[in-house]
PDB file of N, CA and C in Angstrom:
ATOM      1  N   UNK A   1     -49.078  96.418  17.682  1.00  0.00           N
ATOM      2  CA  UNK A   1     -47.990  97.348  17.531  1.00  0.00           C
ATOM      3  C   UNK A   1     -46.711  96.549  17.294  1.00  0.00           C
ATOM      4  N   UNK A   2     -45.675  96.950  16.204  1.00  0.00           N
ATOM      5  CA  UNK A   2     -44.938  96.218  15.834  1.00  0.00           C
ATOM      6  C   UNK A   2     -43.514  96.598  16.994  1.00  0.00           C
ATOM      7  N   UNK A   3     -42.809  96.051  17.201  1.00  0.00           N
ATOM      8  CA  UNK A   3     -41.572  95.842  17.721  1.00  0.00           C
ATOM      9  C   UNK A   3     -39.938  96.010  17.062  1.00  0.00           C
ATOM     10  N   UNK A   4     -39.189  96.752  17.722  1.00  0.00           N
ATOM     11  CA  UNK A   4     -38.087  96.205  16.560  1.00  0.00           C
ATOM     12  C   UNK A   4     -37.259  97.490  16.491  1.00  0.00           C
ATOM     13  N   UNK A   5     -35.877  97.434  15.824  1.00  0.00           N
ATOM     14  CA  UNK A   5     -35.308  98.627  15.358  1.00  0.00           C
ATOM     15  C   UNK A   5     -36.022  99.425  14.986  1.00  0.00           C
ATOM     16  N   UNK A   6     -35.780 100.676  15.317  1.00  0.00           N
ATOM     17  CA  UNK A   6     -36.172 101.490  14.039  1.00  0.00           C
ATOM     18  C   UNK A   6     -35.114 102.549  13.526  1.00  0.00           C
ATOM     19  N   UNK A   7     -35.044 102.561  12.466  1.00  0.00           N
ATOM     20  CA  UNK A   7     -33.381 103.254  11.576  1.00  0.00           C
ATOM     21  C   UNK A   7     -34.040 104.429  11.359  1.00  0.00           C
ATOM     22  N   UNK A   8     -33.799 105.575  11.309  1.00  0.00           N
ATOM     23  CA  UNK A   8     -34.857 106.804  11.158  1.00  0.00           C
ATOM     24  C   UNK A   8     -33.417 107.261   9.337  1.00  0.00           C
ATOM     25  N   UNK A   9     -32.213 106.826   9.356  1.00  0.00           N
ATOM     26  CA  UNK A   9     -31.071 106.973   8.527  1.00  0.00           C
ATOM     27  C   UNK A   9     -30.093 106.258   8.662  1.00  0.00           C
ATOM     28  N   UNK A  10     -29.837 105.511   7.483  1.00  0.00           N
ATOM     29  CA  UNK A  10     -28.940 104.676   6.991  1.00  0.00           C
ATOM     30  C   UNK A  10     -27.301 105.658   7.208  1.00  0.00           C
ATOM     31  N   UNK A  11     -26.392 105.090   8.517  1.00  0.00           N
ATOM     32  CA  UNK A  11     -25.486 105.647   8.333  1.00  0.00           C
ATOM     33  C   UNK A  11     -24.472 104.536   8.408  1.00  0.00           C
ATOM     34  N   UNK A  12     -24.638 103.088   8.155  1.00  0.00           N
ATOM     35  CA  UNK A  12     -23.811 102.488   8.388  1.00  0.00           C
ATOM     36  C   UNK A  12     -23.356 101.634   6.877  1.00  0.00           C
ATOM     37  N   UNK A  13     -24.105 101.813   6.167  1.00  0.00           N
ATOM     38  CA  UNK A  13     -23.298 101.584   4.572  1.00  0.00           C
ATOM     39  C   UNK A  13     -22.603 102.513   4.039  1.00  0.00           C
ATOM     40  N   UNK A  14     -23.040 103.787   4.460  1.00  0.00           N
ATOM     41  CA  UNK A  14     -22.175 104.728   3.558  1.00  0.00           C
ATOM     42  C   UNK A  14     -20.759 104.635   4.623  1.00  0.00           C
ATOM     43  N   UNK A  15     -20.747 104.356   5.781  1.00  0.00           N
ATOM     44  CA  UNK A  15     -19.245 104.438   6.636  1.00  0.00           C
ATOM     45  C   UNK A  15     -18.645 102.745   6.080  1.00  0.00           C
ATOM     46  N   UNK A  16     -19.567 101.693   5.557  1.00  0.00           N
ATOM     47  CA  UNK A  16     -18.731 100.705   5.084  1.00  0.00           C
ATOM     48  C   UNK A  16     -18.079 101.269   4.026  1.00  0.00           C
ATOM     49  N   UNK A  17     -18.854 101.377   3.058  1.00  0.00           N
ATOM     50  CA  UNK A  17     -18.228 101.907   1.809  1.00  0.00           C
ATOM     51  C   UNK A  17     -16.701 102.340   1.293  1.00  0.00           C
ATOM     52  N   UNK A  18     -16.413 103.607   2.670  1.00  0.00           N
ATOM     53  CA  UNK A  18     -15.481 104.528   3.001  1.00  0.00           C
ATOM     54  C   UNK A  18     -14.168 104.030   3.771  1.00  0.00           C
ATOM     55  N   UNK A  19     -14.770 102.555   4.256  1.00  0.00           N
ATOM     56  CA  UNK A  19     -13.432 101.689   5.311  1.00  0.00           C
ATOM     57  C   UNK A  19     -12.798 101.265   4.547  1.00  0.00           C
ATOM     58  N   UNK A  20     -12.498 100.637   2.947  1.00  0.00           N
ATOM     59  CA  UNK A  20     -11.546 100.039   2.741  1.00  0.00           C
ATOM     60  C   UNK A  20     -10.734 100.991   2.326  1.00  0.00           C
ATOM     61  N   UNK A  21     -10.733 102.601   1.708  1.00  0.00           N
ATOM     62  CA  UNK A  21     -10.243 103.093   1.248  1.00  0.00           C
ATOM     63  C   UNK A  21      -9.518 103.797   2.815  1.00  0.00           C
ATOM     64  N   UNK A  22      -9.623 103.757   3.805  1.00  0.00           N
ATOM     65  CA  UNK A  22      -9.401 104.136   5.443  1.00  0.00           C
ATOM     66  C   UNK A  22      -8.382 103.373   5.332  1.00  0.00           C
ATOM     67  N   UNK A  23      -8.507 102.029   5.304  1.00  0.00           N
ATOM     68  CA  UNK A  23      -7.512 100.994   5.637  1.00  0.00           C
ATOM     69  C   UNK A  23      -6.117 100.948   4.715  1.00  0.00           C
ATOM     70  N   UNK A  24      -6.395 101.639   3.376  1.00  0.00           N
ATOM     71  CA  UNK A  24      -5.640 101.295   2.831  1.00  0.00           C
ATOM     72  C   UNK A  24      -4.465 103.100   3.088  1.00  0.00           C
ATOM     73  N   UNK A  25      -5.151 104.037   3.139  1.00  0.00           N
ATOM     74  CA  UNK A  25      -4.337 105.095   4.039  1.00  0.00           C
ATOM     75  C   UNK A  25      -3.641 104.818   4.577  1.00  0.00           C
ATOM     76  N   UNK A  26      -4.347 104.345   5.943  1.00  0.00           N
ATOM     77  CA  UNK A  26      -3.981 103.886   6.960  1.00  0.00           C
ATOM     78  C   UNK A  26      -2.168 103.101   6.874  1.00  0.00           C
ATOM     79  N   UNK A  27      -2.555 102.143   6.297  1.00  0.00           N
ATOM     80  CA  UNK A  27      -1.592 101.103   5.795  1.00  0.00           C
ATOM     81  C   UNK A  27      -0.205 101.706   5.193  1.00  0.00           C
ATOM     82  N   UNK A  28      -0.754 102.516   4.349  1.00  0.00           N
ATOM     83  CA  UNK A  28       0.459 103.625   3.477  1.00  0.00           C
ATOM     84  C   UNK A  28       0.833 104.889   4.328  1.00  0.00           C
ATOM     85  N   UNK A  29       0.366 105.442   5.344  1.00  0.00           N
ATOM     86  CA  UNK A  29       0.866 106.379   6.306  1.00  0.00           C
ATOM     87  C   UNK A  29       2.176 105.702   7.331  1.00  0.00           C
ATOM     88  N   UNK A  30       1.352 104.306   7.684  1.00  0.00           N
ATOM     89  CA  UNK A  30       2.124 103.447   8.676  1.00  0.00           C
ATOM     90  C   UNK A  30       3.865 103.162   7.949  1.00  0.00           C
ATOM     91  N   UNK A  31       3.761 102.716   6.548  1.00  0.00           N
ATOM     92  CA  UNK A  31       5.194 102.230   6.008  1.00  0.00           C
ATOM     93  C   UNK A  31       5.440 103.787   5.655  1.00  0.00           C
ATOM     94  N   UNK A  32       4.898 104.859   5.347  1.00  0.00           N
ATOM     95  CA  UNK A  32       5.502 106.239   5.157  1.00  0.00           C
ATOM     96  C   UNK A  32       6.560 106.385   6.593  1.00  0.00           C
ATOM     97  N   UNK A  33       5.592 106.582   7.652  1.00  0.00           N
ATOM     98  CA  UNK A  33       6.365 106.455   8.890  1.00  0.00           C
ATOM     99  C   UNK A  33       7.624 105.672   9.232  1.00  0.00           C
ATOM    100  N   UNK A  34       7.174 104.364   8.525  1.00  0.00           N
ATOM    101  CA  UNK A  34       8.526 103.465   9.674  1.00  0.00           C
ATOM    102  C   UNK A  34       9.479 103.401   8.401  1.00  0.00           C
ATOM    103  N   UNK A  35       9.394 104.118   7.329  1.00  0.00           N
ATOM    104  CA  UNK A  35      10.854 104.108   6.412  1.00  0.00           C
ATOM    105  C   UNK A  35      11.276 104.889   6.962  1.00  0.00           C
ATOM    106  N   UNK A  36      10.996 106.296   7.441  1.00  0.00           N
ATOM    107  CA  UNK A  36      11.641 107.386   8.224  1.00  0.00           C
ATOM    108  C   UNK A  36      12.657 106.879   9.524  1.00  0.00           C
ATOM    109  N   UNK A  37      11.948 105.612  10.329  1.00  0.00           N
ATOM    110  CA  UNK A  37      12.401 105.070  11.127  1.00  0.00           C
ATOM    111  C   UNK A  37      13.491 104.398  11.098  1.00  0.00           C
ATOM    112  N   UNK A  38      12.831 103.426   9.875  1.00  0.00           N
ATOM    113  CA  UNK A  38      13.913 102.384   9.504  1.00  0.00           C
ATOM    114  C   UNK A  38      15.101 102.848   9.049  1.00  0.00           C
ATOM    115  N   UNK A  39      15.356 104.174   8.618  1.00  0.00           N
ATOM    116  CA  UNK A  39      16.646 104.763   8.278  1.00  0.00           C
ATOM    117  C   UNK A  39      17.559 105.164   9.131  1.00  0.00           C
ATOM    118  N   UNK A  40      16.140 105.603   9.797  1.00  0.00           N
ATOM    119  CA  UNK A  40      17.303 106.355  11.333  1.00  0.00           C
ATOM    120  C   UNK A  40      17.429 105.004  11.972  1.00  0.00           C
ATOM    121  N   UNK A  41      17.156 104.176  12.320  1.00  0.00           N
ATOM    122  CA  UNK A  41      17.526 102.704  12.746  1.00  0.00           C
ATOM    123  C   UNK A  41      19.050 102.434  11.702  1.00  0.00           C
ATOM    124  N   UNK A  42      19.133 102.363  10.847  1.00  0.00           N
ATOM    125  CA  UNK A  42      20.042 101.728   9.672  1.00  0.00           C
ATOM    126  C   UNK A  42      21.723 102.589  10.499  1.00  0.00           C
ATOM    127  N   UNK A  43      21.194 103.780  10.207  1.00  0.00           N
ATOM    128  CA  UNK A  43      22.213 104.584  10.758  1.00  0.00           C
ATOM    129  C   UNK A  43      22.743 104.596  12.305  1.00  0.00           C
ATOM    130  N   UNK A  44      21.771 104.755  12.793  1.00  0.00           N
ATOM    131  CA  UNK A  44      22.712 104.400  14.058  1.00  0.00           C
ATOM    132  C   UNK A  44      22.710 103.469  14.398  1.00  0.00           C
ATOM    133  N   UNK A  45      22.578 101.783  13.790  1.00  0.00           N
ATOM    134  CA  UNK A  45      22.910 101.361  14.402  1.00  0.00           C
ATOM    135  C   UNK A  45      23.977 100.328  13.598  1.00  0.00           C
ATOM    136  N   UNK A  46      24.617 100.619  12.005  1.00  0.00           N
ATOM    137  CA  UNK A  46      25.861 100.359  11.199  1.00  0.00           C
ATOM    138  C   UNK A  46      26.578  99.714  11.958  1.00  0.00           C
ATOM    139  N   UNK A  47      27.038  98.585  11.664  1.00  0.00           N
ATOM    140  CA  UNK A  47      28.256  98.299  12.791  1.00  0.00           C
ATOM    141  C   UNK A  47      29.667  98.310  12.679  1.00  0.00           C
ATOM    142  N   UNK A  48      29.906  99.717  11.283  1.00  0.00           N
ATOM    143  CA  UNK A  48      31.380  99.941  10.763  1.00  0.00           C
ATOM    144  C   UNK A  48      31.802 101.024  11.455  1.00  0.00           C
ATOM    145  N   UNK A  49      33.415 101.175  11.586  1.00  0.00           N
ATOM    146  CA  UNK A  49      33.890 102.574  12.506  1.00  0.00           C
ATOM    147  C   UNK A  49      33.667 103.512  10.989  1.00  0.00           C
ATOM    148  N   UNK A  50      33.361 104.704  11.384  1.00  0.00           N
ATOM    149  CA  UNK A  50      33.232 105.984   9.170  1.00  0.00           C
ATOM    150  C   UNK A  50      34.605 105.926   9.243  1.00  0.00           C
ATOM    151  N   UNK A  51      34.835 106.215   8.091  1.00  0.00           N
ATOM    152  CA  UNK A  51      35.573 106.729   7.480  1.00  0.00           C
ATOM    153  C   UNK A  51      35.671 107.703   6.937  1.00  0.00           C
ATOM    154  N   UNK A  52      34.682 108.103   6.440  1.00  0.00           N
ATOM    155  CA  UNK A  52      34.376 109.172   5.455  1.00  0.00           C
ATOM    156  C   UNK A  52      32.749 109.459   5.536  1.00  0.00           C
ATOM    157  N   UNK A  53      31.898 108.530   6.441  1.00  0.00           N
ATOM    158  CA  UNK A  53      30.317 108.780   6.745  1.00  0.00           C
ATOM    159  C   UNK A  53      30.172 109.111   5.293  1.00  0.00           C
ATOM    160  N   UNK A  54      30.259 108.508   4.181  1.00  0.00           N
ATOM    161  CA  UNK A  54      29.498 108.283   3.253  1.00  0.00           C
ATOM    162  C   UNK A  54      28.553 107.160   2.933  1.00  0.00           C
ATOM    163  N   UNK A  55      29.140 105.713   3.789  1.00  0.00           N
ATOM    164  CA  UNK A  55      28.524 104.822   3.774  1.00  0.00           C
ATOM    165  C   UNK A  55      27.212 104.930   4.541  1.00  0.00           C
ATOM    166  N   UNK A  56      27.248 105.786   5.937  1.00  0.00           N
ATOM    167  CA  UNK A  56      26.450 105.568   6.210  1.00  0.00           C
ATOM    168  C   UNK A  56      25.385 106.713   6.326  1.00  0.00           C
ATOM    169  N   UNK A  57      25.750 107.860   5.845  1.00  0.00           N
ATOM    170  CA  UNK A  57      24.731 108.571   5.459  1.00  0.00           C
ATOM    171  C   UNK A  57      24.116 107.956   3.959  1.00  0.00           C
ATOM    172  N   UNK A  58      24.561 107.441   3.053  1.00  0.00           N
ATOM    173  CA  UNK A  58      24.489 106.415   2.124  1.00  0.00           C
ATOM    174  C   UNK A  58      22.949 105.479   1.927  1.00  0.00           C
ATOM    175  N   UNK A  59      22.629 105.071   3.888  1.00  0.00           N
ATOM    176  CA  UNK A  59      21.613 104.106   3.600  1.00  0.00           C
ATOM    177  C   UNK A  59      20.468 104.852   3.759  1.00  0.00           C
ATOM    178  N   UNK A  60      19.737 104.354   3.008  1.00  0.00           N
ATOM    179  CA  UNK A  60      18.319 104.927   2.452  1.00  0.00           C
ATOM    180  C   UNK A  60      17.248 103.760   2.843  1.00  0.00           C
ATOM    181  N   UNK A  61      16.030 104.511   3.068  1.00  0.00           N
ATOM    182  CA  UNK A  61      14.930 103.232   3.314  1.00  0.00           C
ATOM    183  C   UNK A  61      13.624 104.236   2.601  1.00  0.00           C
ATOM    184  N   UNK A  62      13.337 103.597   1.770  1.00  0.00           N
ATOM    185  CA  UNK A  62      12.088 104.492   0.558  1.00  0.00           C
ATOM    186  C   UNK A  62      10.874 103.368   0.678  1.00  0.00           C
ATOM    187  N   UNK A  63      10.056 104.059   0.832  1.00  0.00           N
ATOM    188  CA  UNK A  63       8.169 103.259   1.026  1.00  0.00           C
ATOM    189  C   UNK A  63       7.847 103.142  -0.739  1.00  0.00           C
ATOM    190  N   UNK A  64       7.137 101.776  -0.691  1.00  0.00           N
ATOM    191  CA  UNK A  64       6.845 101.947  -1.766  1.00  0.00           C
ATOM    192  C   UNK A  64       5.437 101.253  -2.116  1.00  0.00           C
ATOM    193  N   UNK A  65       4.459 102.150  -2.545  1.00  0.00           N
ATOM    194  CA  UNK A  65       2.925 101.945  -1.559  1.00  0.00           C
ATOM    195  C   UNK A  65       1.902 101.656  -2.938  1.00  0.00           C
ATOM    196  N   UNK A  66       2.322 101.835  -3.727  1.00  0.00           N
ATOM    197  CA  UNK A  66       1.877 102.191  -5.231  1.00  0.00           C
ATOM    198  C   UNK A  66       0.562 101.230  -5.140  1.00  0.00           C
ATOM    199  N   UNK A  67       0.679  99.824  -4.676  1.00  0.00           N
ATOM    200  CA  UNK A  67      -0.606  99.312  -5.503  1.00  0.00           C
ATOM    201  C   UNK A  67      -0.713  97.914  -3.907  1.00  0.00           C
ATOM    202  N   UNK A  68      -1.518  96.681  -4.422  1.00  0.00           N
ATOM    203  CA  UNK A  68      -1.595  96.217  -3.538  1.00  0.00           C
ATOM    204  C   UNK A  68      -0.838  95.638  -2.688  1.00  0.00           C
ATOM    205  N   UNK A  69       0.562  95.506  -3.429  1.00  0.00           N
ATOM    206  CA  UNK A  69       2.086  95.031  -2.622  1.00  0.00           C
ATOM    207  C   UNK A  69       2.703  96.493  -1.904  1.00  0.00           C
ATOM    208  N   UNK A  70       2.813  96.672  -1.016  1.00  0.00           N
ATOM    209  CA  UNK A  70       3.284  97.433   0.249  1.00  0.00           C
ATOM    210  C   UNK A  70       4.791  97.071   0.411  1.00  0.00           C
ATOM    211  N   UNK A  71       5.481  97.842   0.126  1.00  0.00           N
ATOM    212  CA  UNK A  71       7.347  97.373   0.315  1.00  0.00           C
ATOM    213  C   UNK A  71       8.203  98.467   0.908  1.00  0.00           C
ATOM    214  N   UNK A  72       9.094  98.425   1.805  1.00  0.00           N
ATOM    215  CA  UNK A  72       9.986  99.032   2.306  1.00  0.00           C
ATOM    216  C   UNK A  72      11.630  98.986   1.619  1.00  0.00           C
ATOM    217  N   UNK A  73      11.696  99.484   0.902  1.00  0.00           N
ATOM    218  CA  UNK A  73      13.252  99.280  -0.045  1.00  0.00           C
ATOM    219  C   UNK A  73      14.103  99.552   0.795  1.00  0.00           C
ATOM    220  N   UNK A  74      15.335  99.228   1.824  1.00  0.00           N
ATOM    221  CA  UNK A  74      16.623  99.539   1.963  1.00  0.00           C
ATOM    222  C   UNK A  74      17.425  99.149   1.354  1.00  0.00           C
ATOM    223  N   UNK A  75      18.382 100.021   1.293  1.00  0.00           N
ATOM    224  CA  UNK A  75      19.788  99.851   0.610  1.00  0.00           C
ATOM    225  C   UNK A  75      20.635 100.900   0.659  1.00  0.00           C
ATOM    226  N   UNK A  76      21.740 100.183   0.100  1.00  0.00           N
ATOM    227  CA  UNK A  76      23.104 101.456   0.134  1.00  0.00           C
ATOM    228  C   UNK A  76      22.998 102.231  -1.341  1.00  0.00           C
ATOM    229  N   UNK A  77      23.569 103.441  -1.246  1.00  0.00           N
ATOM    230  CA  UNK A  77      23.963 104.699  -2.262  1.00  0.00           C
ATOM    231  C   UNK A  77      25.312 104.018  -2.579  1.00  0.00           C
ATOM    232  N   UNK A  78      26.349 104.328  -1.545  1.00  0.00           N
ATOM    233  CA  UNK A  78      27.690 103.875  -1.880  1.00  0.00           C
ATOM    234  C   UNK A  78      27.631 102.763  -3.013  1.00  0.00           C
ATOM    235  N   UNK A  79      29.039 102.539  -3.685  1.00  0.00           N
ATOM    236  CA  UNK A  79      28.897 101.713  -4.794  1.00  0.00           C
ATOM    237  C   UNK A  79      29.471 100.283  -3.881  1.00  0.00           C
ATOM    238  N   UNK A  80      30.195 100.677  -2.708  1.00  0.00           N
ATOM    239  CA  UNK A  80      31.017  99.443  -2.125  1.00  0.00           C
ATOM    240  C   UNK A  80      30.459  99.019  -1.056  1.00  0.00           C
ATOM    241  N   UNK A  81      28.549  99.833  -1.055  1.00  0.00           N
ATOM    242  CA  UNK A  81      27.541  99.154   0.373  1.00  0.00           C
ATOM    243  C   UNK A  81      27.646  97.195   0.213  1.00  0.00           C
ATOM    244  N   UNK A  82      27.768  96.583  -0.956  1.00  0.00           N
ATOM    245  CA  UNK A  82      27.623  95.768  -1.184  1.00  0.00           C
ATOM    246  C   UNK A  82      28.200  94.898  -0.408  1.00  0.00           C
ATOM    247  N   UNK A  83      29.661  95.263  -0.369  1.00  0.00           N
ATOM    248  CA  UNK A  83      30.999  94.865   0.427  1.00  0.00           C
ATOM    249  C   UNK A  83      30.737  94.750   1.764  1.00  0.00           C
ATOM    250  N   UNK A  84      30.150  95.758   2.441  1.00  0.00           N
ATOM    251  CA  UNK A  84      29.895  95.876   4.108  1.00  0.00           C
ATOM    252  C   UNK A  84      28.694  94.922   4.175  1.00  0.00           C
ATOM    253  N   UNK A  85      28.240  94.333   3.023  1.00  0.00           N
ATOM    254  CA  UNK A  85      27.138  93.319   3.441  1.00  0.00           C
ATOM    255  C   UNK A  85      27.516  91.887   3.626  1.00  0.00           C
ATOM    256  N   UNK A  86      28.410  91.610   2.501  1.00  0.00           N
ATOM    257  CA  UNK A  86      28.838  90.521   2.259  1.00  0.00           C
ATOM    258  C   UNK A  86      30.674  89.963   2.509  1.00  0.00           C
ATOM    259  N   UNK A  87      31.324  90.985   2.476  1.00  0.00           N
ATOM    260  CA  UNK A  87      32.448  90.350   3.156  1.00  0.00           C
ATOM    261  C   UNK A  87      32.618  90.296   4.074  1.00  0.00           C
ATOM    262  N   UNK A  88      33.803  89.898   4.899  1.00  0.00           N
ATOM    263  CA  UNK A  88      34.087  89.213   6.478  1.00  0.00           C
ATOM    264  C   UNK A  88      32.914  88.745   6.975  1.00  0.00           C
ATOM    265  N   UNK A  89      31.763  87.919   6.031  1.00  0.00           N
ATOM    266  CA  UNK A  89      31.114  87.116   6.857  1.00  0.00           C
ATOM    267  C   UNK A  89      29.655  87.764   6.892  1.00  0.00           C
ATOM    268  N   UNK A  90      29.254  88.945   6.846  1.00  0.00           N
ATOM    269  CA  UNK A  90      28.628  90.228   7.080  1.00  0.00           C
ATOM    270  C   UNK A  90      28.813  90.293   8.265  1.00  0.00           C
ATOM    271  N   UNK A  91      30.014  90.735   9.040  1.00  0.00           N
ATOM    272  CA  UNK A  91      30.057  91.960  10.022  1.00  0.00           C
ATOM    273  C   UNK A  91      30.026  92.691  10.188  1.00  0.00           C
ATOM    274  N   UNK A  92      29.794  93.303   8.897  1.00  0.00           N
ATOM    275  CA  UNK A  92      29.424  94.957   9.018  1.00  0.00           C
ATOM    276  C   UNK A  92      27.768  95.206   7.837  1.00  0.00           C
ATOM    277  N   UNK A  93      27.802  93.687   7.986  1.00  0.00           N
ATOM    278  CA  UNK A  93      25.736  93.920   7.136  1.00  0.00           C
ATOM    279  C   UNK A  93      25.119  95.181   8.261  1.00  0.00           C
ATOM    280  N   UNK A  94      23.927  95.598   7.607  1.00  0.00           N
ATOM    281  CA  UNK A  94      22.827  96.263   8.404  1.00  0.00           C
ATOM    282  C   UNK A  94      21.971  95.938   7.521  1.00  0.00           C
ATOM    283  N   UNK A  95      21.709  95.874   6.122  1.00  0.00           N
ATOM    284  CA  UNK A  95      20.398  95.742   5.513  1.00  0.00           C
ATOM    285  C   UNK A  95      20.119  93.829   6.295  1.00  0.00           C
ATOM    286  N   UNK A  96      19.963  93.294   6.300  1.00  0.00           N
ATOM    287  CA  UNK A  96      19.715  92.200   7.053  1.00  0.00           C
ATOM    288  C   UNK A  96      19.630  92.403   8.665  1.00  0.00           C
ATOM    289  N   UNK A  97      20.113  92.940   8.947  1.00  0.00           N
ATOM    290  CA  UNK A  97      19.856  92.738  10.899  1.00  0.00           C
ATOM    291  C   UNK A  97      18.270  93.655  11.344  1.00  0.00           C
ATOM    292  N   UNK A  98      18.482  95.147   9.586  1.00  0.00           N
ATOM    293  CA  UNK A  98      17.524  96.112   9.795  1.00  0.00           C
ATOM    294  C   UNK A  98      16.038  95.081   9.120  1.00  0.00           C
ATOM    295  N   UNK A  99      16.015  94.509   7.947  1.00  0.00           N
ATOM    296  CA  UNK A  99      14.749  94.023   7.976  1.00  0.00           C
ATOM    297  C   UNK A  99      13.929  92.918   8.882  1.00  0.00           C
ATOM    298  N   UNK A 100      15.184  92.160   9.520  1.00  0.00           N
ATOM    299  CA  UNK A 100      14.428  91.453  10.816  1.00  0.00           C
ATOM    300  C   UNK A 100      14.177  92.460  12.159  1.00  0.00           C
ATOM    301  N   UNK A 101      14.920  93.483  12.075  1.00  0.00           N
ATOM    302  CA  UNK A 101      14.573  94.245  13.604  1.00  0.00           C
ATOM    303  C   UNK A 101      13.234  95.151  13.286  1.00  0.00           C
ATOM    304  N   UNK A 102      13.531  96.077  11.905  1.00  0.00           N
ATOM    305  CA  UNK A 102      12.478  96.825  11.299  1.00  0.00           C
ATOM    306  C   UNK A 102      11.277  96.226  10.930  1.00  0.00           C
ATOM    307  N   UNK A 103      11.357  95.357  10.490  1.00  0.00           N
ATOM    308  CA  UNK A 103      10.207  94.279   9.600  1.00  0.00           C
ATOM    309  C   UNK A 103       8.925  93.507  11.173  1.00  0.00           C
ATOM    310  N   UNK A 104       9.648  93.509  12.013  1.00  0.00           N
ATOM    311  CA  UNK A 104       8.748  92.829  13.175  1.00  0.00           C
ATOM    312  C   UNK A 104       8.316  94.177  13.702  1.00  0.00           C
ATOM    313  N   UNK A 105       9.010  95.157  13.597  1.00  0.00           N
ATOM    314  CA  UNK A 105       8.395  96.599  14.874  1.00  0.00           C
ATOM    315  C   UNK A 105       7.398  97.066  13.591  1.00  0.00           C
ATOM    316  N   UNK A 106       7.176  96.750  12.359  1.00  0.00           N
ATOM    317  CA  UNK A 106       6.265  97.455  11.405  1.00  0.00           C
ATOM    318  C   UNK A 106       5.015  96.246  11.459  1.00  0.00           C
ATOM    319  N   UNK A 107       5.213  94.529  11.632  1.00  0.00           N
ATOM    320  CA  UNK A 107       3.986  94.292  11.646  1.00  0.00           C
ATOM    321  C   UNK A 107       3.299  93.972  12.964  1.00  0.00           C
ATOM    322  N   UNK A 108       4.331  94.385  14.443  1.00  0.00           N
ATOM    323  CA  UNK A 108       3.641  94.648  15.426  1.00  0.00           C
ATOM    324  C   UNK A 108       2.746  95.774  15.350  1.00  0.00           C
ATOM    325  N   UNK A 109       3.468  96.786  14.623  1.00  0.00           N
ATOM    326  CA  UNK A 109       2.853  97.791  14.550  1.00  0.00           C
ATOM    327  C   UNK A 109       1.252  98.035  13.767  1.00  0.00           C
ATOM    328  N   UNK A 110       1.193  97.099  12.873  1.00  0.00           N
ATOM    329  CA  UNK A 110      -0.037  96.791  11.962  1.00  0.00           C
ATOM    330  C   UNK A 110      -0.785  95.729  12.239  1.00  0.00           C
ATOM    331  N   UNK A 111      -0.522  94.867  13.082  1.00  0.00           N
ATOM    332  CA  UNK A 111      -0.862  93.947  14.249  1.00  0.00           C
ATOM    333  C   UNK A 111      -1.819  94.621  15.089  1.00  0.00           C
ATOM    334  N   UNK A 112      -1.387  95.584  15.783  1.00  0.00           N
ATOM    335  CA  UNK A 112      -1.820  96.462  16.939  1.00  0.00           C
ATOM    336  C   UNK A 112      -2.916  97.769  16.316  1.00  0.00           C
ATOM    337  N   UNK A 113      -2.728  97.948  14.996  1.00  0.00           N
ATOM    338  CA  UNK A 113      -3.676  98.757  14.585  1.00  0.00           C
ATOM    339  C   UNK A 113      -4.877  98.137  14.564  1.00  0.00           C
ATOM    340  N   UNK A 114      -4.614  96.719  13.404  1.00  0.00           N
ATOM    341  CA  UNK A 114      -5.498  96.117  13.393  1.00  0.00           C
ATOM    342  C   UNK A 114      -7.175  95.403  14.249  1.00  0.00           C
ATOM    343  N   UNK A 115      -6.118  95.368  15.291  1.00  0.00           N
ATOM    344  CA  UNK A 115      -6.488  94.338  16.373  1.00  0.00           C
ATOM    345  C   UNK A 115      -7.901  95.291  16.360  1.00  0.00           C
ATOM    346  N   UNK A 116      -7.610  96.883  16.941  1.00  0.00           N
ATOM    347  CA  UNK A 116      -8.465  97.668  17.043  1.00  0.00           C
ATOM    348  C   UNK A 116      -9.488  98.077  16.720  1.00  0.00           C
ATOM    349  N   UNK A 117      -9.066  97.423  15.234  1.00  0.00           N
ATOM    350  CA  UNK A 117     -11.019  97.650  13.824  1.00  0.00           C
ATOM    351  C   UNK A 117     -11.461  96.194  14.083  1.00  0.00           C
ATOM    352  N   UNK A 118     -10.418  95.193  13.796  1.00  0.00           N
ATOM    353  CA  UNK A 118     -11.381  93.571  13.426  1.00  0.00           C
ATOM    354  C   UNK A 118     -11.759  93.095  15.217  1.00  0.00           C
TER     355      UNK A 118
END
């Protein structure tokens, strides 16, 4: 009498099959999410007094998921966001303070998904 597995149905190729296209969801839900974040991050945490809260209703953070490069675009609307980046030094930057604060809480965040499948 023989010994051994016995598979009565193959259910574990057809669930490989189906994981990379999981992962890659997955992946594009996660930067859908943290642009939502990363905006509301941008905004409150500007480090100019408004004037007119055009600047900073202004900053935008758009996912951009299209193919195998995964990107988070911030930037300013205003024509003079440029200015709050780069003059007095950037004391009044946010696109820089937001992709090192945003950029680590998105690949902890894909870090921690990860960890979970591999």
């Amino acid at each position: 009498m023989a010994s051994g597995i016995v598979m009565e149905s193959d259910t574990l190729s057809p669930n490989l099959k189906t994981f990379p296209p999981k992962v890659e969801s997955a992946i594009d839900a996660a930067f859908y999410v943290h642009s939502l974040r990363t905006e509301g991050w941008m905004r409150d945490n500007a480090p100019w007094q408004d004037q007119t809260g055009n600047a900073r209703n202004g900053l935008r953070a758009r996912p951009d998921v299209g193919g195998a490069t995964k990107v988070i675009w911030v930037y300013h609307t205003v024509p003079y966001g440029i200015w709050l980046e780069v003059r007095w030094d950037g004391r009044f930057a946010i696109i820089g303070p937001t992709v090192r604060v945003q950029g680590r809480a998105l690949m902890t965040y894909l870090r921690n998904l990860f960890g979970r499948v591999l």
